[in-house]
Protein backbone atom coordinates (compact mmCIF):
# COMPACT_ATOMS: atom_id res chain seq x y z
CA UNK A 1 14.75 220.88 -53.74
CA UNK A 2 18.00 222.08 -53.51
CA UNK A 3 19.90 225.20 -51.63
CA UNK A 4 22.04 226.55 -48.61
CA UNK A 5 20.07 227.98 -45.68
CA UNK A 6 21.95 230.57 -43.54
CA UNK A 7 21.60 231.20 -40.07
CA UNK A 8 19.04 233.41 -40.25
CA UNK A 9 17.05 230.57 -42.04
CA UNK A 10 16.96 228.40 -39.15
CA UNK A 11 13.56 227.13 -38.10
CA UNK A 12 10.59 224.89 -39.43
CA UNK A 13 9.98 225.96 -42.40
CA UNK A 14 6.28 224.48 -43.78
CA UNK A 15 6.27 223.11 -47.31
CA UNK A 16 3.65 222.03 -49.62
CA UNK A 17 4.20 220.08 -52.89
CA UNK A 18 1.56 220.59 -54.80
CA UNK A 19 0.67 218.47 -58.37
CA UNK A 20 -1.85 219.38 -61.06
CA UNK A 21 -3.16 217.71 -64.59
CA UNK A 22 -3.88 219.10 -67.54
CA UNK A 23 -7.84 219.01 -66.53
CA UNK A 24 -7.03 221.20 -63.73
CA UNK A 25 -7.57 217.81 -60.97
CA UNK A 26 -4.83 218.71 -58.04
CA UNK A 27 -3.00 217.03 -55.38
CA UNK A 28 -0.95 218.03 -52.43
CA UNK A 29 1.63 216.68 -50.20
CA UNK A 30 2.49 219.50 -47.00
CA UNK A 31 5.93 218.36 -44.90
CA UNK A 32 7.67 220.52 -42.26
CA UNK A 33 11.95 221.31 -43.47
CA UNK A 34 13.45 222.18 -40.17
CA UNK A 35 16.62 223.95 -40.32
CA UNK A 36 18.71 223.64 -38.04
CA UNK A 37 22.31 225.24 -36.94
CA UNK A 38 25.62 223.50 -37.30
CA UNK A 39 27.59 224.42 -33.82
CA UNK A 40 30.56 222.62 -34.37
CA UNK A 41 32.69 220.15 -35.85
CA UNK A 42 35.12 218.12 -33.92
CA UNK A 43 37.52 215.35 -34.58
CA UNK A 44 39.36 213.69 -31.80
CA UNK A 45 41.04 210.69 -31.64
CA UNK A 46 39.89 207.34 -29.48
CA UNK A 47 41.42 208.16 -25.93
CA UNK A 48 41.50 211.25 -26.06
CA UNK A 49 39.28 213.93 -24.40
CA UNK A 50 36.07 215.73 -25.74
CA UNK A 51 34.57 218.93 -24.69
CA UNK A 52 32.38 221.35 -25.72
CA UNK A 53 30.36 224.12 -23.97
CA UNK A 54 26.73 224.14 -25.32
CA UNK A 55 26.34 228.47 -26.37
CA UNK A 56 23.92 230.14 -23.99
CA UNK A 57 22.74 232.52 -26.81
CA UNK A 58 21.31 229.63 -29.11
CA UNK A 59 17.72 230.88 -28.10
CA UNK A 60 16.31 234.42 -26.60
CA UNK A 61 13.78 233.91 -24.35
CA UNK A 62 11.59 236.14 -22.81
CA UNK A 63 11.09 234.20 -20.01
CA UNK A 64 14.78 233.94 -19.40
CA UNK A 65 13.98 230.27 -18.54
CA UNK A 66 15.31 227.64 -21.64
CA UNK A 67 15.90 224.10 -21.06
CA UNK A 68 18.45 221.90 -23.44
CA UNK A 69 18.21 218.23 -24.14
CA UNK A 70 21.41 216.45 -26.00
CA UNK A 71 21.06 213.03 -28.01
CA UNK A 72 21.73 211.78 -30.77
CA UNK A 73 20.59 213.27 -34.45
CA UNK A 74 17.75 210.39 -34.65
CA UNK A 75 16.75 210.62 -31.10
CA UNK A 76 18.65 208.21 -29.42
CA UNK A 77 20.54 208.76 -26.17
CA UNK A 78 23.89 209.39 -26.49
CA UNK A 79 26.99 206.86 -26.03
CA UNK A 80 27.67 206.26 -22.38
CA UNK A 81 31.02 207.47 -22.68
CA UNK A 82 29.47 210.75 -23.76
CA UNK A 83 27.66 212.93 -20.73
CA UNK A 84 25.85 216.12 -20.96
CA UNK A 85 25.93 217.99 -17.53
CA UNK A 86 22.64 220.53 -18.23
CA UNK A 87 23.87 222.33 -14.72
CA UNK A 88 26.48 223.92 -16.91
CA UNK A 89 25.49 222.77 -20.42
CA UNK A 90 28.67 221.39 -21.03
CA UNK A 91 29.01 217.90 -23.30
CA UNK A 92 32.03 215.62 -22.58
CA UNK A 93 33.92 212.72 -22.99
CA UNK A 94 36.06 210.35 -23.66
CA UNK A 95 35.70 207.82 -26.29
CA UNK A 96 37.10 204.14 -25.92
CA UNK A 97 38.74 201.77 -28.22
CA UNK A 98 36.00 200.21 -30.26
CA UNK A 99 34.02 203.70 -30.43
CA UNK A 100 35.48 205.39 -33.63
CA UNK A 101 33.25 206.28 -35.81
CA UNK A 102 30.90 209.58 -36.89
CA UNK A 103 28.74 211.13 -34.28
CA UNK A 104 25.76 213.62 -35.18
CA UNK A 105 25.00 215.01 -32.16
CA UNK A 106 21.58 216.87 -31.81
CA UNK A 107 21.30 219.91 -29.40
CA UNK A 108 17.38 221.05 -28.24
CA UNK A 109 16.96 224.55 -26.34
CA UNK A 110 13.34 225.55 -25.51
CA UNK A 111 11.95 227.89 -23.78
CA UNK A 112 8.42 226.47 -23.34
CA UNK A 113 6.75 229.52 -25.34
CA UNK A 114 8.68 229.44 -28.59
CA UNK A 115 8.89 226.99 -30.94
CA UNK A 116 12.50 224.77 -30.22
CA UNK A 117 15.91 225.85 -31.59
CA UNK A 118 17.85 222.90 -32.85
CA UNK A 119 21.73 222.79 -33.35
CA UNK A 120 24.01 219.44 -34.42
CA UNK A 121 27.58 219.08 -33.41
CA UNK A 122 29.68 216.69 -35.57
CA UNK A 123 32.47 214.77 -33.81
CA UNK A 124 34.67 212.65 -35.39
CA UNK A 125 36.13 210.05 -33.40
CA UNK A 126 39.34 208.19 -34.86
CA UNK A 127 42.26 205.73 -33.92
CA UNK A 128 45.17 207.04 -32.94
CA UNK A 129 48.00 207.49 -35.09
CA UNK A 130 51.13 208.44 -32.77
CA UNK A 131 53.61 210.63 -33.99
CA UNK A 132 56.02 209.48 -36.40
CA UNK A 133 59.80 210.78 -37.46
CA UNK A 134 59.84 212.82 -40.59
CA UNK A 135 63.47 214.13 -40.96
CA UNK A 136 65.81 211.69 -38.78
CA UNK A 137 68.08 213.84 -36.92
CA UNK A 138 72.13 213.31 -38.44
CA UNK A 139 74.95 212.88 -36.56
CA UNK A 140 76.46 215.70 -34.41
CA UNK A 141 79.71 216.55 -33.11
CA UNK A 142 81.10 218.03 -30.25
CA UNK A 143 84.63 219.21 -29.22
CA UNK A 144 85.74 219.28 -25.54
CA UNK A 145 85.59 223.25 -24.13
CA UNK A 146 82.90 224.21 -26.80
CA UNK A 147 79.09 224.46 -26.04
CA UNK A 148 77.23 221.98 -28.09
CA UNK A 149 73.88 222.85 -29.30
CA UNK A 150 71.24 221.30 -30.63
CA UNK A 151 67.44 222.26 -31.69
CA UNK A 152 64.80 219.73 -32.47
CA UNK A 153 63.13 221.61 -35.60
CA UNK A 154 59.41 221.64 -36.04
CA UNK A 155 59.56 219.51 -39.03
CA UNK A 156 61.67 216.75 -37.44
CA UNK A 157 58.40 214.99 -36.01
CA UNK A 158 54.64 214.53 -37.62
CA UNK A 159 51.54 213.63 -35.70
CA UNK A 160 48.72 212.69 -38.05
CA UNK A 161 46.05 213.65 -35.30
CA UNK A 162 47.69 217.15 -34.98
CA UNK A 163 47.88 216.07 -31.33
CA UNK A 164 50.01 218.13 -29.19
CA UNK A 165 53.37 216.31 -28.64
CA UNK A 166 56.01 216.60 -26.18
CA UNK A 167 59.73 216.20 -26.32
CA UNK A 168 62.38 213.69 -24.51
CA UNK A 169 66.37 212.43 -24.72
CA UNK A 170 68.09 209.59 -23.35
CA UNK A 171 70.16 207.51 -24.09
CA UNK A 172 69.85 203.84 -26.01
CA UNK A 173 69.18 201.29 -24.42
CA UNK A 174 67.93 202.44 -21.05
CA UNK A 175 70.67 204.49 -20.48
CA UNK A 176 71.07 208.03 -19.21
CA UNK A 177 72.23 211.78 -20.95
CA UNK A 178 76.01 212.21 -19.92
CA UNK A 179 76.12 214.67 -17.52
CA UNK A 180 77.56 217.10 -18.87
CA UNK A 181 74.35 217.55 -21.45
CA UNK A 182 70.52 218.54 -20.80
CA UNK A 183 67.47 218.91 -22.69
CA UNK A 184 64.93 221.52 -22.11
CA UNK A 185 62.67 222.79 -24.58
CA UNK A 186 63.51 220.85 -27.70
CA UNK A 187 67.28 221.91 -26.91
CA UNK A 188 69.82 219.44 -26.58
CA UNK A 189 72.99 221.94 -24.76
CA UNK A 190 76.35 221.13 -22.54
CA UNK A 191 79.81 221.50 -23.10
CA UNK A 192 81.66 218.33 -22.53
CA UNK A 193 85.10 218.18 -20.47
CA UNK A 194 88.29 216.06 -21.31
CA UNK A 195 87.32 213.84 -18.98
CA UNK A 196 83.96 213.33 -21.47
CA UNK A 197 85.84 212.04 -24.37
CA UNK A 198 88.24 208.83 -25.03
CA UNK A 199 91.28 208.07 -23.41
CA UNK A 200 93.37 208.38 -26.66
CA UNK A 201 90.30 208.11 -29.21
CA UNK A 202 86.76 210.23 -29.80
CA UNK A 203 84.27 209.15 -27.59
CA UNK A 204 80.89 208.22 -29.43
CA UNK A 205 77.60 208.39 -27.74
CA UNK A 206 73.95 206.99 -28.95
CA UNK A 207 71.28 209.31 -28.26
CA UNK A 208 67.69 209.31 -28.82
CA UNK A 209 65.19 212.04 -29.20
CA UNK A 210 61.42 211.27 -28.73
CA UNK A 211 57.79 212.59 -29.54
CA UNK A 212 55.07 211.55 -27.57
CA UNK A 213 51.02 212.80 -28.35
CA UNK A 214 50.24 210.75 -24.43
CA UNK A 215 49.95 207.67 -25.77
CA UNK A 216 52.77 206.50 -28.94
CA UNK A 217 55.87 207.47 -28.71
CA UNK A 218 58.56 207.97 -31.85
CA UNK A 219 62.42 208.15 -31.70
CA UNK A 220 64.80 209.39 -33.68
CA UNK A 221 68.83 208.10 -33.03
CA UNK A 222 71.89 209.62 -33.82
CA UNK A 223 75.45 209.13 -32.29
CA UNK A 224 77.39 212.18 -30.96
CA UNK A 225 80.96 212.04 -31.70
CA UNK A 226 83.01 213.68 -28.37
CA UNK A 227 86.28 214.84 -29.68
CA UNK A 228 89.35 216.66 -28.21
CA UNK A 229 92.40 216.14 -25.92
CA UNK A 230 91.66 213.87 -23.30
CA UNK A 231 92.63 214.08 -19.44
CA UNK A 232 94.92 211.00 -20.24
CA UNK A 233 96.12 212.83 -22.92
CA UNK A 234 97.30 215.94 -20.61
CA UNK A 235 99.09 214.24 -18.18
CA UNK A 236 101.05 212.93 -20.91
CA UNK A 237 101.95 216.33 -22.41
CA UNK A 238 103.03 217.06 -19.13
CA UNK A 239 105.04 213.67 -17.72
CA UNK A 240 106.14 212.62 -21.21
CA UNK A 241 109.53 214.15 -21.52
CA UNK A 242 110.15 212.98 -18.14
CA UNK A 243 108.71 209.77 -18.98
CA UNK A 244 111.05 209.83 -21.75
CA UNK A 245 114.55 210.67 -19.73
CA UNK A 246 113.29 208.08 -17.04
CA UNK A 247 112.78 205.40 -19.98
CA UNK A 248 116.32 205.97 -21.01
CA UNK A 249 118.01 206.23 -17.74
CA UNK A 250 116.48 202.83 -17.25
CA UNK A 251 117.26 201.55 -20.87
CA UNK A 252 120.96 202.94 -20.64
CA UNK A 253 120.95 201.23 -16.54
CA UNK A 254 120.17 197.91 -18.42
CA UNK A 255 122.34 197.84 -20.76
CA UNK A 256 125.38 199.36 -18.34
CA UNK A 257 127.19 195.97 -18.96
CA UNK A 258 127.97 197.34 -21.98
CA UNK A 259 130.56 199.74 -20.95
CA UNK A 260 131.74 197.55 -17.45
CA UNK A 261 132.25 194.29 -18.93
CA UNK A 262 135.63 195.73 -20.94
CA UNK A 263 136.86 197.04 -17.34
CA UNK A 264 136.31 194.33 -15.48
CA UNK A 265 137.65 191.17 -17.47
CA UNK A 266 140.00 190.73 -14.99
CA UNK A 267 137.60 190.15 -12.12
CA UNK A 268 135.36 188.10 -13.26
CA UNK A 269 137.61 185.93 -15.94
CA UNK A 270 138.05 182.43 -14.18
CA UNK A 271 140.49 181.09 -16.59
CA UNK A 272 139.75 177.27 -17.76
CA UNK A 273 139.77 173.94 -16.63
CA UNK A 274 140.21 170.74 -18.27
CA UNK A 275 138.06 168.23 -18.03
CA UNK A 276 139.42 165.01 -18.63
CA UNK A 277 137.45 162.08 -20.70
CA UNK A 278 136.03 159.03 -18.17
CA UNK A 279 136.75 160.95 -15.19
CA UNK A 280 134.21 162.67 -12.67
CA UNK A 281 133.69 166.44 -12.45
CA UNK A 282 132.86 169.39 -10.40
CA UNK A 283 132.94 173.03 -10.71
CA UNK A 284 131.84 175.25 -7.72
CA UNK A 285 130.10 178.75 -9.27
CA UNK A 286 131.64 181.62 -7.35
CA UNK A 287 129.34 183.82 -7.90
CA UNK A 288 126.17 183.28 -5.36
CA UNK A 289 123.11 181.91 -6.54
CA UNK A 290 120.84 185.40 -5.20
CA UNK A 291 123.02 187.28 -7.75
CA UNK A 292 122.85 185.23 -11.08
CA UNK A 293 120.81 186.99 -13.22
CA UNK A 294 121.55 185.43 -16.39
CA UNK A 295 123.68 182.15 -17.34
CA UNK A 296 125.19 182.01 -21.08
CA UNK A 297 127.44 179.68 -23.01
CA UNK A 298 128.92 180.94 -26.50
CA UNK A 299 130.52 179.23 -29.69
CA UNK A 300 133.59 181.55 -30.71
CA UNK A 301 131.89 185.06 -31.22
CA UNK A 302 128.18 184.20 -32.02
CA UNK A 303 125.70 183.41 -29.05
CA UNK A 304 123.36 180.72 -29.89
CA UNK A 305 119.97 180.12 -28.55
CA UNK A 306 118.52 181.41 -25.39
CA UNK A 307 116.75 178.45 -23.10
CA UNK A 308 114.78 178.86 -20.59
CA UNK A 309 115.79 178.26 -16.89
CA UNK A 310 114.69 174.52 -15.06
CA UNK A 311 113.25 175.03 -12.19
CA UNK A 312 116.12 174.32 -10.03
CA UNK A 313 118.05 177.01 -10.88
CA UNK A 314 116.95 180.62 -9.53
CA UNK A 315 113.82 181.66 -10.75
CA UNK A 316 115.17 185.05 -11.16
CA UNK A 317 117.18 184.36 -14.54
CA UNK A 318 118.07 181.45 -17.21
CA UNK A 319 120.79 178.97 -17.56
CA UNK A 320 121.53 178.27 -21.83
CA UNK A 321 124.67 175.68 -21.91
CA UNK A 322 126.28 175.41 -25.67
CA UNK A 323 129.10 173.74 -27.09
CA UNK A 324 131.84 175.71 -29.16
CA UNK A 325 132.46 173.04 -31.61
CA UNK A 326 128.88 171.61 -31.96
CA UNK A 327 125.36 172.05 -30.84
CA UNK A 328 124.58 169.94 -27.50
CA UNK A 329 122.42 166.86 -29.04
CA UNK A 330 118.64 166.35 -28.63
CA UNK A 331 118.55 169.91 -27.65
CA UNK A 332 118.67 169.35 -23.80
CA UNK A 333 119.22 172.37 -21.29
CA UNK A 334 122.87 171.09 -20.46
CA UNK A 335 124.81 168.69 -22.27
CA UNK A 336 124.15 165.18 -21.62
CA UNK A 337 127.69 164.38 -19.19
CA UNK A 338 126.82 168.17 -16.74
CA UNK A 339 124.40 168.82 -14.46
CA UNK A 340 123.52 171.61 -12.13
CA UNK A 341 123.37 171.14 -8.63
CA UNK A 342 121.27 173.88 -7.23
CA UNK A 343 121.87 173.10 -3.63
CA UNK A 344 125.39 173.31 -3.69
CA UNK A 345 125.51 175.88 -6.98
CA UNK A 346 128.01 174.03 -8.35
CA UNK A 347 128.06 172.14 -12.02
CA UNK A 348 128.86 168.52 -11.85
CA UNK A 349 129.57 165.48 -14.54
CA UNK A 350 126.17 163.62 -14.53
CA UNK A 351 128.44 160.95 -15.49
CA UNK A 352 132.14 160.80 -16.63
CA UNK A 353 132.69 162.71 -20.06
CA UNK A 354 133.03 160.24 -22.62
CA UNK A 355 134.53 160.70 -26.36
CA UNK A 356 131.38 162.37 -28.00
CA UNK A 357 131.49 164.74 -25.39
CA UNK A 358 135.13 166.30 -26.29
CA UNK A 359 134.59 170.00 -27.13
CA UNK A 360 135.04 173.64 -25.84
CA UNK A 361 132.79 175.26 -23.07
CA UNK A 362 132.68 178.64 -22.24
CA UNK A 363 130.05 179.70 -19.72
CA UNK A 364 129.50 183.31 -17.96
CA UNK A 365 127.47 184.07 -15.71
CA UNK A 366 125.61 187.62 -15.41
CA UNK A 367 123.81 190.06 -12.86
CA UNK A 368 121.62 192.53 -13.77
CA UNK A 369 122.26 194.88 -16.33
CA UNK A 370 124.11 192.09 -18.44
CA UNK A 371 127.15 192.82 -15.60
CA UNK A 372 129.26 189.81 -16.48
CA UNK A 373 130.36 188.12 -12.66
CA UNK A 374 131.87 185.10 -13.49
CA UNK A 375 133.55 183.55 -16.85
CA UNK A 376 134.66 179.94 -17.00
CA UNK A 377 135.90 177.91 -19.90
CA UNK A 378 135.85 173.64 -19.67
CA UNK A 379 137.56 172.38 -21.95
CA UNK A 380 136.59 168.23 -22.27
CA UNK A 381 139.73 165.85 -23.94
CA UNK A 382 141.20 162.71 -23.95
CA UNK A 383 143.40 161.40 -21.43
CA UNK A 384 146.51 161.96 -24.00
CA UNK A 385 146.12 166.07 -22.96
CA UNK A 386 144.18 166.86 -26.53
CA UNK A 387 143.51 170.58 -25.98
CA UNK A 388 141.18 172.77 -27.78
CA UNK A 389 141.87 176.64 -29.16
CA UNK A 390 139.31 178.33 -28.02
CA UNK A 391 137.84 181.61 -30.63
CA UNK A 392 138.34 185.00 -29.20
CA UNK A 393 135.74 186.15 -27.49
C-alpha cells in the first residue's frame, strides 16, 4: 500500500485484504489504517525551552465538551521533563542533558460521541552547539576628534541551532571598554580625546566582541589602533620654543666661562711656586672649599683625563691632578709626593718630592659655569734651582 493522505483523510479508515486461487477458494485479512494529523514539528536544543499550545479546533463537537490526553506515539507517558497542563492544553518543557533524541508525541481529543481525533507532534531535541565566529572582525582605527564607528554585521557570527544570540564588548583579559567608547545594539561608537591615545606613540587597545545563544559564548578580537596628537604632545607645541630659549639660556649660563676666563686672568692667576726636591710642602687654596666646582691640572695646551673626586674633597665637584711632562704613575688621583688636606683646603707634600717627582704642575680651580677662580703652577726641581718652561696655556 502506498500514498499521501491529506487532511481531509484523517480518520480510521477500515481495510480488508482479501486473497483468492484460481479455484475460486478465498481468504481475508480486515485491519483498521488510522490517519492521523501531523501538528507540528519542532527542534530545540537540550536546555532550552519547549512549548506548544495544543489547537482547540482539532475536533467539533456537538457537545462542546472534548477531552485531550498527550503521550507518547506507542502509548507511553511522556518524559518527566515534558508536562501537559489539560487546564489550558498547553505541552511544555525543558529537556536535560542526556535527553536528546526524537520524540513522537501523540495528541488524543474526544468528545465521548465521536470517534477520537489523533494528531503527532515531532520534537527534535539536540545538543547544543553555541555560536561560533564566521568572519573575525579586522583591525580598526581611530583618530582623536573623529567618531569611530563600528557595526557587528549579521554574518560575523553563526549559531548552528539558529538560536537567538545576543551581543557584548570588553576588553581582554577582564578588562573594561575605555570610556570614551560604548556598545549598544551591535554598535561599537565614541570619539576618543588626546588624552585617549599615547604620550608620543598610537595607543593600541584589545577588544573583544561576543555572541552568546544563553549558554556558549564566542569571541572575536581585534586591536584598535588610537592615533592623533596627544595632550603631552600639546603642551609641547605650546612650551617648546620656550623650552628651547630656556635650554639655551642655561646652555650659554654654563658655558659663560667661556667669555670671563679671558677677562679675568689677572684675578685669578696665582703665579708659581717652586717646589724644591727633599723638602716639605704646602699650598693653601684661596679659593673656599663651598665654591670649587671643578679642580683641573693640564699638560701644555691639551687637558688629559677627567678623575673623579675622593671623598674628601667637596662632593659638589672633582679634583684631576696631571703632570706637564709625564702622566702621574699607577694612575693615582694626585701624584704620589701631594696630598689634599680637606680640613684645612690646602695641598701638602705627602712626603718630600724626590727626583722622579721633578716636573711642571699647573692646577686651576673652577666654579660653576667653568668660571676659572684660582690658577697655580708648582714647579718641582732640584736643589741646584733646575727650572722648568712651562707651554702656553
Amino acid at each position: 500500500f502506498q500514498g499521501t493522505p491529506q487532511l481531509s483523510d484523517k480518520g480510521n479508515i477500515a481495510i480488508k485484504v482479501i486473497a483468492q486461487d484460481t479455484k475460486g477458494g478465498t481468504a481475508e485479512s480486515p485491519f483498521s489504517l488510522n490517519v492521523v494529523e501531523a501538528l507540528s514539528q519542532k527542534v530545540i536544543r537540550v536546555g532550552g525551552s519547549f512549548v506548544y499550545t495544543i489547537p482547540s479546533d482539532m475536533i467539533s463537537s456537538p457537545l462542546g465538551s472534548v477531552t485531550y490526553s498527550v503521550t507518547l506515539d506507542d502509548g507511553s507517558p511522556l518524559p518527566t521533563w515534558l508536562n501537559h497542563s489539560p487546564a489550558i492544553n498547553i505541552i511544555s518543557g525543558t529537556p536535560p542533558s542526556d535527553s536528546d533524541g526524537i520524540y513522537s508525541i501523540l495528541v488524543t481529543a474526544d468528545d465521548g460521541v465521536q470517534a477520537p481525533v489523533l494528531g503527532t507532534i515531532s520534537l527534535t531535541v539536540g545538543l547544543n552547539a553555541g555560536p561560533k565566529v564566521a568572519n573575525p572582525l579586522s583591525n580598526q582605527v581611530a583618530q582623536v576628534g573623529q567618531t569611530f564607528r563600528l557595526v557587528v554585521s549579521d554574518n560575523t557570527f553563526v549559531d548552528p541551532n539558529d538560536d537567538s544570540l545576543t551581543f557584548n564588548a570588553k576588553g581582554v583579559n577582564g578588562r573594561k571598554l575605555p570610556s570614551w567608547l560604548t556598545f549598544t545594539d551591535r554598535t561599537l561608537e565614541g570619539k576618543p580625546g588626546p588624552g585617549d591615545t599615547g604620550a608620543f606613540n598610537d595607543k593600541t587597545i584589545p577588544i573583544q566582541i561576543c555572541a552568546t545563544d544563553g549558554d556558549q559564548e564566542a569571541c572575536t578580537v581585534f586591536d584598535l589602533s588610537v592615533q592623533g596628537t596627544s595632550t603631552e604632545e600639546e603642551i609641547l607645541t605650546i612650551l617648546g620654543p620656550l623650552a628651547t630659549v630656556a635650554g639655551l639660556s642655561i646652555a650659554w649660563y654654563q658655558k659663560r666661562g667661556l667669555l670671563l676666563n679671558p677677562w679675568n686672568r689677572e684675578k685669578y692667576n696665582k703665579g708659581t711656586r717652586n717646589v724644591s726636591i727633599g723638602q716639605p710642602f704646602n699650598y693653601k687654596l684661596e679659593t673656599p672649599k663651598s665654591k670649587i666646582k671643578l679642580v683641573k691640572a693640564f699638560e701644555g695646551t691639551r687637558m688629559l683625563a677627567d678623575l673623579p673626586a675622593p671623598k674628601t674633597l667637596d662632593q659638589r665637584g672633582w679634583l684631576e691632578w696631571l703632570k706637564h711632562d709625564k702622566s702621574i704613575r699607577g694612575g693615582t688621583l694626585l701624584p704620589n709626593w701631594l696630598k689634599y688636606d680637606a680640613a684645612k683646603n690646602q695641598l701638602a707634600s705627602n712626603y718630600s718630592p724626590r727626583l722622579e717627582d721633578v716636573g711642571l704642575y699647573t692646577i686651576r680651580v673652577f666654579g660653576h659655569g667653568e668660571v676659572i677662580l684660582e690658577e697655580v703652577r708648582f714647579n718641582v726641581g732640584d736643589q741646584n734651582g733646575k727650572k722648568f718652561e712651562m707651554n702656553s696655556m
